[in-house]
Protein backbone atom coordinates (compact mmCIF):
# COMPACT_ATOMS: atom_id res chain seq x y z
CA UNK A 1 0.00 0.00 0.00
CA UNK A 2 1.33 3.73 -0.39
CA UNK A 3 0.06 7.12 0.03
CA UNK A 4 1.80 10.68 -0.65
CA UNK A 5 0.22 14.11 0.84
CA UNK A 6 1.94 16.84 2.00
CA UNK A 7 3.20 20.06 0.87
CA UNK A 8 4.87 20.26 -2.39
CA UNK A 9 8.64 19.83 -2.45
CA UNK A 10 11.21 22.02 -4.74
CA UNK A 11 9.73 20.13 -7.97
CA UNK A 12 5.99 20.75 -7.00
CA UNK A 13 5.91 16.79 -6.10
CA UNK A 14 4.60 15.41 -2.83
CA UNK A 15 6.67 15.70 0.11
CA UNK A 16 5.35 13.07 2.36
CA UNK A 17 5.18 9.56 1.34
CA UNK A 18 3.71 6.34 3.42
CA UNK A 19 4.71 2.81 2.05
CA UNK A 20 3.28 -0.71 3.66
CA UNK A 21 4.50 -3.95 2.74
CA UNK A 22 3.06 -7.07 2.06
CA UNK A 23 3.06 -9.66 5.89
CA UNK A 24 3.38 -13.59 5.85
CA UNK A 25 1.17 -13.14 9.35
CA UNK A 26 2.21 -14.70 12.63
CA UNK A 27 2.18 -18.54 11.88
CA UNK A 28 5.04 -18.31 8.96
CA UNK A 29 8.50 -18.47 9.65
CA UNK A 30 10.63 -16.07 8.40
CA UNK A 31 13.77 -13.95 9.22
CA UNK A 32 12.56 -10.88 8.02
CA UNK A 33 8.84 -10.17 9.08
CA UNK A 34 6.52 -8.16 6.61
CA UNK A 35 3.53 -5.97 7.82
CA UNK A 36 6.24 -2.95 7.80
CA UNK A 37 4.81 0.56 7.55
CA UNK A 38 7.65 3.22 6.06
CA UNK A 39 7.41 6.86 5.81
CA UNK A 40 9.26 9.84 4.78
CA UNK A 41 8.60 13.32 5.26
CA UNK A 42 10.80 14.55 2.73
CA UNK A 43 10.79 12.54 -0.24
CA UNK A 44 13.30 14.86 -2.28
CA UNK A 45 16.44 13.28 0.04
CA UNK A 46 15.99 9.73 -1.40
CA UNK A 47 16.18 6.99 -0.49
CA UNK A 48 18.46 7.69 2.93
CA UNK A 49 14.91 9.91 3.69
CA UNK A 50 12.95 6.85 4.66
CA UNK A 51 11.83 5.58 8.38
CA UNK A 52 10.28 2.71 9.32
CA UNK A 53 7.68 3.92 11.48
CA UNK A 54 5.93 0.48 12.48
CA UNK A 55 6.26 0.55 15.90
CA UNK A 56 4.15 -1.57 17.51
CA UNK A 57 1.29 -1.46 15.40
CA UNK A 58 1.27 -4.45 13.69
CA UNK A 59 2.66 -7.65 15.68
CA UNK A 60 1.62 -10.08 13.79
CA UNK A 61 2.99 -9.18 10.59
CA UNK A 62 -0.18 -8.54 8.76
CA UNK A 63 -0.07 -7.11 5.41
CA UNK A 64 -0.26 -3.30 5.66
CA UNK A 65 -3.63 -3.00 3.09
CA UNK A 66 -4.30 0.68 3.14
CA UNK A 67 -3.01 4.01 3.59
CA UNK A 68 -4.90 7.15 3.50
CA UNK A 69 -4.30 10.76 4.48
CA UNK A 70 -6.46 13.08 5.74
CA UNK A 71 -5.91 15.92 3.30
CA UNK A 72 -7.70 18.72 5.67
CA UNK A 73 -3.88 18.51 7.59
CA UNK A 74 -1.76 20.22 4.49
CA UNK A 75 1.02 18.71 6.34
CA UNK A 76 -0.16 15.31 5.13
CA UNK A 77 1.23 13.80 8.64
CA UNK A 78 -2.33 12.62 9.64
CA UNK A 79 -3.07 9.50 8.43
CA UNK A 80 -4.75 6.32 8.78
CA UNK A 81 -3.43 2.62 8.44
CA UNK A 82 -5.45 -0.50 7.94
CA UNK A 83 -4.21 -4.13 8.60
CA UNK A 84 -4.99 -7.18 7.44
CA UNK A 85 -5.44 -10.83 9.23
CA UNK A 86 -7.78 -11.46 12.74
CA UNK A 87 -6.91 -10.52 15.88
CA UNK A 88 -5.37 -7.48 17.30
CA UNK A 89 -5.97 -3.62 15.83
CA UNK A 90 -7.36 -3.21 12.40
CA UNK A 91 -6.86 0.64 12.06
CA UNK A 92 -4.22 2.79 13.66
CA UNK A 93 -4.19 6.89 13.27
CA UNK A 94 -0.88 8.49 13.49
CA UNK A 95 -1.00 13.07 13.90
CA UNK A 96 2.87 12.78 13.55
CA UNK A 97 3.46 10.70 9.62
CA UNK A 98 3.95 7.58 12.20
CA UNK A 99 6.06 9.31 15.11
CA UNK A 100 2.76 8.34 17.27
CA UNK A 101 -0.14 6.45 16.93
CA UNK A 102 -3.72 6.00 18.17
CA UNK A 103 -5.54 2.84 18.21
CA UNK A 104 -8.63 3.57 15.73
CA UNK A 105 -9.93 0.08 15.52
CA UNK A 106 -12.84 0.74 18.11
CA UNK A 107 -16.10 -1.37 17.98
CA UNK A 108 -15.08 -2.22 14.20
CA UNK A 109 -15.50 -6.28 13.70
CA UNK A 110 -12.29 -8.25 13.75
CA UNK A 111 -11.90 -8.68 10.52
CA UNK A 112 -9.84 -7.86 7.86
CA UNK A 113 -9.33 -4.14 6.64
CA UNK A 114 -9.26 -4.03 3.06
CA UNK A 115 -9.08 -0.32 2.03
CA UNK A 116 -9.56 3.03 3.95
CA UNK A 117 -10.81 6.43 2.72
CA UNK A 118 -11.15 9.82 4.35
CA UNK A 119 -13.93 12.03 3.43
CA UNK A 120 -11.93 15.01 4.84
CA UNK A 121 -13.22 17.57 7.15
CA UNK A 122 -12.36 21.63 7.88
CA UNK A 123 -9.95 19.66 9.72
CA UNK A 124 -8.78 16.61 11.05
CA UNK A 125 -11.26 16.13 13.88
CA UNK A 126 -14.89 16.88 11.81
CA UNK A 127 -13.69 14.45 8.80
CA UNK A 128 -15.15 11.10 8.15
CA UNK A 129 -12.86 7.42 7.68
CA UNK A 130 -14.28 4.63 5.96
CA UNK A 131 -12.75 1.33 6.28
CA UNK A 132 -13.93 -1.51 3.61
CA UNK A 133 -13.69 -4.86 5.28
CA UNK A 134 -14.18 -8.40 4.62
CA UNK A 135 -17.72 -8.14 6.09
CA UNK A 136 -18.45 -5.16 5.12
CA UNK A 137 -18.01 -1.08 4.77
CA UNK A 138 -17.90 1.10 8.01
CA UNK A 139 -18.11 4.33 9.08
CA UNK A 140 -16.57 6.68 11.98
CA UNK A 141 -16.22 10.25 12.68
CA UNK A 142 -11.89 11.07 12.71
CA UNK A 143 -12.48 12.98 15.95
CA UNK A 144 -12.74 9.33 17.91
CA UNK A 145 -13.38 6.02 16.87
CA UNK A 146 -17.20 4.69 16.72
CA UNK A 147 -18.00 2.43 13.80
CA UNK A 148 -21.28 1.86 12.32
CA UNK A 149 -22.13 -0.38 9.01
CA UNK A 150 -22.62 2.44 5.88
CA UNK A 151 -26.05 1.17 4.50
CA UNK A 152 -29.80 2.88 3.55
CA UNK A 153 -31.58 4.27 7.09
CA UNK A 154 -34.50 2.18 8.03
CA UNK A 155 -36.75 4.95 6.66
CA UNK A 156 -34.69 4.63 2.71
CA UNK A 157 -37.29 2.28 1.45
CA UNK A 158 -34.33 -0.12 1.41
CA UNK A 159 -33.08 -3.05 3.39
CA UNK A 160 -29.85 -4.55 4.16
CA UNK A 161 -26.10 -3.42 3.29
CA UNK A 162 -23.09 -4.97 0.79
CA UNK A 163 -23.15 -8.75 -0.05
CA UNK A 164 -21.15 -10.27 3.05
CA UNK A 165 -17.50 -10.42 0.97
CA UNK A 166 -14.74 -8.69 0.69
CA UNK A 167 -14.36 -4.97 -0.48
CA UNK A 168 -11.17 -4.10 -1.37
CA UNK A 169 -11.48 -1.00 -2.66
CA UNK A 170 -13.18 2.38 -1.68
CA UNK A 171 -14.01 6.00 -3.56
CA UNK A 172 -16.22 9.30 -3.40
CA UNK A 173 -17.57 10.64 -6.26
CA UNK A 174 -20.22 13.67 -7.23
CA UNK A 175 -23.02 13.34 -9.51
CA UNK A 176 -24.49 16.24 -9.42
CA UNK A 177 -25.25 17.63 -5.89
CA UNK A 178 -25.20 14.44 -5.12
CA UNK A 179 -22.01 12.82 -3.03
CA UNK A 180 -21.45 8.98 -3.58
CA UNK A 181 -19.38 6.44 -1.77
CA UNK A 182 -18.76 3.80 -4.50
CA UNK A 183 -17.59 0.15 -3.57
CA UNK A 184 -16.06 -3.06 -5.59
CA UNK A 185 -16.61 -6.15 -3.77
CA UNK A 186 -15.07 -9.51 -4.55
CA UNK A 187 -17.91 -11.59 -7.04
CA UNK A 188 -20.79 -9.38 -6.12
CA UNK A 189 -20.15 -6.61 -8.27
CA UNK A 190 -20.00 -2.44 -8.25
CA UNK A 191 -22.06 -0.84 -5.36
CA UNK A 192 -22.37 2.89 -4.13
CA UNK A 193 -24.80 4.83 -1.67
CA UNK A 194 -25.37 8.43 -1.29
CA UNK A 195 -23.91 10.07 1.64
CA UNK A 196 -25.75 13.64 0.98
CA UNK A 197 -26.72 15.37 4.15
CA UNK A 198 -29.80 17.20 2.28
CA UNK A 199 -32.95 15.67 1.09
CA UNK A 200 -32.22 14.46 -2.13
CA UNK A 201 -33.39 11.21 -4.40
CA UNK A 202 -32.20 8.51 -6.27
CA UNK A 203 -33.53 7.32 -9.76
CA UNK A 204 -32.92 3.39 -10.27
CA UNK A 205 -34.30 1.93 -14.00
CA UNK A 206 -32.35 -1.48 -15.30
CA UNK A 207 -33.75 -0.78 -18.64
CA UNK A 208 -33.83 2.54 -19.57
CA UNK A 209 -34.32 2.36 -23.33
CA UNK A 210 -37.45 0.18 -24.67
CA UNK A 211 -38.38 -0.50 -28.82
CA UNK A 212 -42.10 0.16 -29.13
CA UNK A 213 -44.16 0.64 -32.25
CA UNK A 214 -47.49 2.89 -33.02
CA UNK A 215 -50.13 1.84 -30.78
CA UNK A 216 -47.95 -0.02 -28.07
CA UNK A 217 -47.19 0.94 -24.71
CA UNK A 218 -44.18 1.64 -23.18
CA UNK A 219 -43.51 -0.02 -19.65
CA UNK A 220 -40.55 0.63 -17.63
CA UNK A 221 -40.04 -0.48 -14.16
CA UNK A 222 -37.54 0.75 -11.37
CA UNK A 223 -37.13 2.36 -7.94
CA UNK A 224 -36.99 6.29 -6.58
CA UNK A 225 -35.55 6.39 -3.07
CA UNK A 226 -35.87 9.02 -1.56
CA UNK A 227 -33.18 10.01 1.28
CA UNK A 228 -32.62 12.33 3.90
CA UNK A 229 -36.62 13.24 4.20
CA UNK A 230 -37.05 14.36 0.73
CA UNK A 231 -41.00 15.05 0.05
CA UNK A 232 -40.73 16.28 -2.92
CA UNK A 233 -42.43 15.98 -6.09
CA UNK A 234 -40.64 14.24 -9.38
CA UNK A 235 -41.32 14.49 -12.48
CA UNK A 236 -40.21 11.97 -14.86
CA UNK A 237 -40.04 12.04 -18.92
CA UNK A 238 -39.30 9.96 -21.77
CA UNK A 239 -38.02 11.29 -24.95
């Protein structure tokens, strides 16, 4: 895994840079454990630049999956790091590009972390993480660690969340007004939800373009969810 944030160096490039490596876990033997998390600060030195900043966050020698910076610190040395494997922290936060570290694992399950993604804030405490697991995608304000499954409210004229697999990978998009966390899982596909904070809706037709002749009727079927209390009228059209 790697990240780079930061302020720009000398050549406009990124000044901070996080690497993980790849971890056999705790049952292989080896001589040289993986699960290592490097960082540099100032990538224009080289090579001779680089730390490894591991500390004691990963014991087992889990893979290092994901790295992700909070970009509301310009700095880029907030940052989050997920782990792989059961047992022990998932998801460490380090104020200090890996000088320190907080625990951020919380009530999250033990399971695997996957990928992580910041939704930055005005700053690093009013932010939002999201960590993609192998049962699931969660949720948790950056000010303190308190996890809950990303899925429609009970009032979303939905049910349920992501298939139970793995999600490896995480990203926020805009369509329109609308904000959308977008997720690939492993065999189940492409998913995304809205995260909008105002009312807004969501248009869902499988089939969007029919073949009719004179005198037939056109029949299309979908779903409008409707999120955040939207109450609104729509107005759909065909051309």
């Amino acid at each position: 895994s790697i990240a780079a944030g930061g302020l720009p160096d000398s050549n406009g490039q990124s000044s901070v840079i996080y690497a993980g490596s790849d971890g056999p876990g705790p049952l292989a033997s080896t001589a040289l454990p993986g699960g290592r998390l490097w960082v540099t600060t100032s990538a224009e030195g080289g090579p001779s630049s680089w730390a490894d900043r591991t500390s004691a966050i990963n014991p087992n020698h889990f893979p290092i999956s994901s790295i992700a910076i909070d970009a509301a610190d310009p700095t880029g040395k907030t940052a989050y790091v997920g782990i792989m494997g059961f047992g022990g922290p998932h998801v460490w936060m380090t104020p200090s590009a890996g000088q320190s570290w907080v625990d951020f694992t919380g009530n999250l399950p033990d399971a695997p972390v996957d990928a992580l993604l910041v939704d930055a804030g005005v700053d690093p405490l009013s932010g939002i993480l999201y960590a993609a697991t192998d049962v699931g995608v969660f949720a948790t304000s950056t000010a303190s660690p308190g996890w809950t499954e990303v899925g429609p409210a009970p009032n979303a004229g939905q049910t349920g969340y992501l298939p139970d697999v793995p999600v490896p990978a995480l990203r926020i998009f805009r369509s329109g007004p609308t904000k959308q966390l977008r997720a690939s899982t492993y065999g189940r596909g492409m998913w995304q939800f809205p995260l909008s904070t105002t009312p807004d809706f969501q248009v869902a037709i499988p089939d969007p373009a029919l073949t009719v002749f004179a005198s037939q009727t056109a029949q299309f079927s979908g779903a409008l969810t409707a999120f955040n209390n939207y109450d609104s009228a729509v107005q759909l059209s065909c051309t």
